[in-house]
Protein backbone atom coordinates (compact mmCIF):
# COMPACT_ATOMS: atom_id res chain seq x y z
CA UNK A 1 0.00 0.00 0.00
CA UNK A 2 1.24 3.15 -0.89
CA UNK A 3 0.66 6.75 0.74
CA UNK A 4 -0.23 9.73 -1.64
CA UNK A 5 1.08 13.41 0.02
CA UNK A 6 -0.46 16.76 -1.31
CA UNK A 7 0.95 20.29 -0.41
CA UNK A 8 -0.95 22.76 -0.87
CA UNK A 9 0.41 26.52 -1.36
CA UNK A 10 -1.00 29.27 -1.44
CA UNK A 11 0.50 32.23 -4.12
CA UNK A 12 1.98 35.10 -2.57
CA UNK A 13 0.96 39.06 -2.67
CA UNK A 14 0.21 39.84 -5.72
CA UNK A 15 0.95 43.52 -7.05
CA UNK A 16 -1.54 46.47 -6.32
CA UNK A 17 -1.73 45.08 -2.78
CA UNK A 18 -4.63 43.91 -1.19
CA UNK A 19 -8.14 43.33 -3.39
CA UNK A 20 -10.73 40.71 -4.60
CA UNK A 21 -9.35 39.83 -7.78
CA UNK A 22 -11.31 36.63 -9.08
CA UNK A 23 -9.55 36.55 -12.38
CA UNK A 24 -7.60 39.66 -12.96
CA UNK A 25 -4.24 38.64 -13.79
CA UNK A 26 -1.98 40.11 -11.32
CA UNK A 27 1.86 39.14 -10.96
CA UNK A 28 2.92 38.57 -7.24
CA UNK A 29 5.23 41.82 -5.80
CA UNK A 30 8.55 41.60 -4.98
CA UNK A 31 7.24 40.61 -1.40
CA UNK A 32 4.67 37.73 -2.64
CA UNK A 33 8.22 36.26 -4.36
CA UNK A 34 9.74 36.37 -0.92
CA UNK A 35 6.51 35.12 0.76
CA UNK A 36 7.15 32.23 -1.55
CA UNK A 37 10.48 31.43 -1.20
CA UNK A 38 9.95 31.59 2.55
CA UNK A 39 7.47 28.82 1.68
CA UNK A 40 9.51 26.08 0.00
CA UNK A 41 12.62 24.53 1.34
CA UNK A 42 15.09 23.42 -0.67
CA UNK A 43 14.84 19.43 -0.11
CA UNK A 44 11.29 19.84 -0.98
CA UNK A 45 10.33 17.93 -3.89
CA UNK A 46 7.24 16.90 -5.91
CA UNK A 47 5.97 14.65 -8.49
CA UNK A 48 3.22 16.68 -10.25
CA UNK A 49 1.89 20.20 -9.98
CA UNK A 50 -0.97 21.43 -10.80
CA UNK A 51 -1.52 25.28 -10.73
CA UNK A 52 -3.95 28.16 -12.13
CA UNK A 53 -2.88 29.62 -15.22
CA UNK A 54 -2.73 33.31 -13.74
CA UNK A 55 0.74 34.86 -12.87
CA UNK A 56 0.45 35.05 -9.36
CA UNK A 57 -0.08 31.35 -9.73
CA UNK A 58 2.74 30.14 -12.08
């Protein structure tokens, strides 16, 4: 029997700070990249991921 894992991650602040954005396409800000760096280590590893195709996402 195997064991399946999911992380789940949320994306970081994206620019324009804080809003409901539904869709818009927003990058992340220079402090949503460091929000997720600070999420990931580096031994961290995965098999698949599956993501939203919006920028803050990818």
């Amino acid at each position: 029997m195997s064991t399946t894992f999911f992380d789940l991650i949320r994306h970081g602040e994206p620019a324009g700070g804080q809003m409901y954005r539904g869709h818009k396409d927003d990058p992340l800000s220079e402090l949503g990249w460091q929000q997720m760096r600070d999420a990931i280590q580096v031994e961290d590893q995965w098999d698949h991921i599956l993501t939203s195709p919006l920028l803050r996402c990818r």
